[in-house]
Protein backbone atom coordinates (compact mmCIF):
# COMPACT_ATOMS: atom_id res chain seq x y z
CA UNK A 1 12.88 5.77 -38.14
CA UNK A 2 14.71 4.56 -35.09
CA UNK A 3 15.21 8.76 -34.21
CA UNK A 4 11.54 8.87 -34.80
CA UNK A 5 10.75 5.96 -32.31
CA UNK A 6 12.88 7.24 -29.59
CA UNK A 7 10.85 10.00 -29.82
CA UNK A 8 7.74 8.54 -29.12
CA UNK A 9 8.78 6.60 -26.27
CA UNK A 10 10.01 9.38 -24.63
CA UNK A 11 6.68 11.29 -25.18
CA UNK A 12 5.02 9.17 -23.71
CA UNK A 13 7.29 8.63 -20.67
CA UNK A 14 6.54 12.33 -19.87
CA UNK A 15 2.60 12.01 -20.23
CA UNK A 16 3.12 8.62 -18.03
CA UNK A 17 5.00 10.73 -15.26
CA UNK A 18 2.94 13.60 -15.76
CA UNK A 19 -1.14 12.10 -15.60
CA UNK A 20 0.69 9.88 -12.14
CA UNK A 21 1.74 13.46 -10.53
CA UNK A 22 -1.53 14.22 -11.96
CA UNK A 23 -3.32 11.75 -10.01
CA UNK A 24 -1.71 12.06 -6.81
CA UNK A 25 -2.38 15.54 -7.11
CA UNK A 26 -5.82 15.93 -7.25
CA UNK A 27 -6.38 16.76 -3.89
CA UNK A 28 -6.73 20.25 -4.75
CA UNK A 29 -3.74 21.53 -2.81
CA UNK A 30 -5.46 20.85 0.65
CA UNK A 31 -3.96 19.62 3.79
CA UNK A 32 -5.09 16.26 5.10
CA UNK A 33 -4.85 15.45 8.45
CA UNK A 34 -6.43 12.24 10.02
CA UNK A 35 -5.72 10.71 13.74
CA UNK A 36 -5.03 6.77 13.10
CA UNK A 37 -6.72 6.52 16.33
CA UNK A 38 -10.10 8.42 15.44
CA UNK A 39 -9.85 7.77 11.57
CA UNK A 40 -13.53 5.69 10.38
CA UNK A 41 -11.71 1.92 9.14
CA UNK A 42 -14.29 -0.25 7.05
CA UNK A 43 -13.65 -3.62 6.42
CA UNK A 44 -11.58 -4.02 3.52
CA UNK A 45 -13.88 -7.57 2.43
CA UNK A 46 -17.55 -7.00 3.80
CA UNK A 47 -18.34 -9.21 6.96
CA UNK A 48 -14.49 -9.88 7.33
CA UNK A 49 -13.02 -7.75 10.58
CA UNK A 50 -9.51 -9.02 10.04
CA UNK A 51 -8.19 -6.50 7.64
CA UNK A 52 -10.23 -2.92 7.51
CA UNK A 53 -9.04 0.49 6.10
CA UNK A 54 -9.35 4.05 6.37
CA UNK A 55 -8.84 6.05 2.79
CA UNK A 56 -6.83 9.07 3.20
CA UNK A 57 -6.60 9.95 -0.37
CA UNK A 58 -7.11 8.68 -3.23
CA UNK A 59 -8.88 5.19 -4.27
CA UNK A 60 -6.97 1.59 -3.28
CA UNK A 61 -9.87 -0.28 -5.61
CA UNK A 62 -9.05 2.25 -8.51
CA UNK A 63 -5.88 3.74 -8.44
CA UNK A 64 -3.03 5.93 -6.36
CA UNK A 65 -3.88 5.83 -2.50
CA UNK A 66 -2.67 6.31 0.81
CA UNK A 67 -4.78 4.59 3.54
CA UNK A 68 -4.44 3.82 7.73
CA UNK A 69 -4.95 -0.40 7.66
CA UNK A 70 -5.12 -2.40 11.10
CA UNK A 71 -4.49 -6.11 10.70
CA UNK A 72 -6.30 -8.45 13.27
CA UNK A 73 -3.97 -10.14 15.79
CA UNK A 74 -2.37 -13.14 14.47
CA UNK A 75 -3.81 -12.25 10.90
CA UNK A 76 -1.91 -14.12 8.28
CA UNK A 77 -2.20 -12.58 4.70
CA UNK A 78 -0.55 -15.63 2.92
CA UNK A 79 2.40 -15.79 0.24
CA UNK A 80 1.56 -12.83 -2.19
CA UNK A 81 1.80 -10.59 -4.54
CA UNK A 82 1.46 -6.93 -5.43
CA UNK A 83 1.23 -5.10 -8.96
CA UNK A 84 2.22 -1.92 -8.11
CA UNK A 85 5.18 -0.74 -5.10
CA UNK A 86 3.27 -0.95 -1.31
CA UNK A 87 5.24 1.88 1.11
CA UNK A 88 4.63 1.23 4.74
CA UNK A 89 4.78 3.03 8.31
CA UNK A 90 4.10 1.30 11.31
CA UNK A 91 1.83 3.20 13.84
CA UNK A 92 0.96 0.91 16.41
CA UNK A 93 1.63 -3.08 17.28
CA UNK A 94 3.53 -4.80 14.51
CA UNK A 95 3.19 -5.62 10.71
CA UNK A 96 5.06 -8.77 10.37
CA UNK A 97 6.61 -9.36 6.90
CA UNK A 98 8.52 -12.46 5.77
CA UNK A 99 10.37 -13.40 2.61
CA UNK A 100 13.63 -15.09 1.19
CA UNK A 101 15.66 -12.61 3.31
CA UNK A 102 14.11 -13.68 6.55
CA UNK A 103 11.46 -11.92 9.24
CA UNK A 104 11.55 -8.06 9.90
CA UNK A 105 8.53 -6.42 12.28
CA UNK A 106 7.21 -3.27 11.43
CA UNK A 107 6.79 -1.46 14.20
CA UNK A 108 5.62 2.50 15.02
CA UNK A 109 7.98 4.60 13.27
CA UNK A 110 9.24 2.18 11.05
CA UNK A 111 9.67 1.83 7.08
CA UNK A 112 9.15 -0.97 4.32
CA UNK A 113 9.08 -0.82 1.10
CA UNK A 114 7.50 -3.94 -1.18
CA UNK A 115 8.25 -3.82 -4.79
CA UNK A 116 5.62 -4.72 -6.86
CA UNK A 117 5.56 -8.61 -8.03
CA UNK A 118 7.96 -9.05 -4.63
CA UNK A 119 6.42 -12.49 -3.57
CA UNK A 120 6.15 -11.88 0.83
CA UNK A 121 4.27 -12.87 3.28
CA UNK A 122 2.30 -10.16 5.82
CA UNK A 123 0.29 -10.31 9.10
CA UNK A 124 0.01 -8.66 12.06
CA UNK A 125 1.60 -9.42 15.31
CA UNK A 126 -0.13 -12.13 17.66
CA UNK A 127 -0.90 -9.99 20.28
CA UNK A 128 -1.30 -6.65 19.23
CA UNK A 129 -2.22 -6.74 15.94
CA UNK A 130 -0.80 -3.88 13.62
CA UNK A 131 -1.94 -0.27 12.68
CA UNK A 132 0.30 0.91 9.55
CA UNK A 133 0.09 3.71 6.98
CA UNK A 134 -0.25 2.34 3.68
CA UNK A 135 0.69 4.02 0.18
CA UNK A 136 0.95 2.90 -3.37
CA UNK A 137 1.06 4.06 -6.45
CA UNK A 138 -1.45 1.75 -7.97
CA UNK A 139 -4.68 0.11 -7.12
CA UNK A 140 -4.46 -2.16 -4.34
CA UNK A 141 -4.57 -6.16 -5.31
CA UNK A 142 -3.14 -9.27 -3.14
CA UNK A 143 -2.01 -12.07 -6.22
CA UNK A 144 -2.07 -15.24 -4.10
CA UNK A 145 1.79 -16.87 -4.56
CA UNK A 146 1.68 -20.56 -6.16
């Protein structure tokens, strides 16, 4: 029984790893190249300009994506959330992120990594704003922090 069960999980471990490949995938083997700076950002809530996004591939409202995001200056996101891991690259200005650990900016060329359910706070610097590459491996959600 317990052999039996072992089996199963591990089945469907490698159907889990296999339909995500899947997903990310489906581009159909074609390159992708957008400019940041030329790249058609929508806002991400209608009739909000603060936060707005470019999709790259994939879907952020359904799924695995990879998008270009500009925060406003001085936009503050709020304590939050994720579900799923949120992999960022700063292209321009700064993505300011905050938790227990202290402050770190995100400038152009830089990395961050947020692991899902990682309570943070984000927003862009007060000046400049922030332009950033965004990827996850999940839909995108923001779980306000009580």
């Amino acid at each position: 029984m317990r052999r039996s069960l072992l089996m199963v999980a591990v089945v469907v471990a490698m159907v889990g790893a296999w339909s995500i490949g899947r997903l990310q995938g489906q581009q159909g083997g074609k390159v992708i190249f957008v400019d940041s700076s030329k790249a058609s950002y929508t806002p991400m809530q209608p009739g909000n300009p603060s936060v707005t996004t470019a999709a790259l591939w994939g879907d952020q409202n359904t799924g695995a994506h990879g998008t270009f995001s500009k925060f406003a200056p001085g936009y503050d996101a709020g304590m939050h959330t994720h579900t799923s891991d949120v992999w960022i690259v700063g292209i321009k200005g700064a993505y300011v992120y905050k938790d227990d650990a202290g402050e770190k900016r995100i400038g152009p060329g830089d990395f961050l990594r947020v692991p899902g359910g990682h309570k943070h706070w984000s927003g862009g610097d007060k000046k400049e704003g922030a332009v950033f590459y965004e990827e996850s491996s999940g839909k995108f959600d923001l779980i306000p922090a009580k």
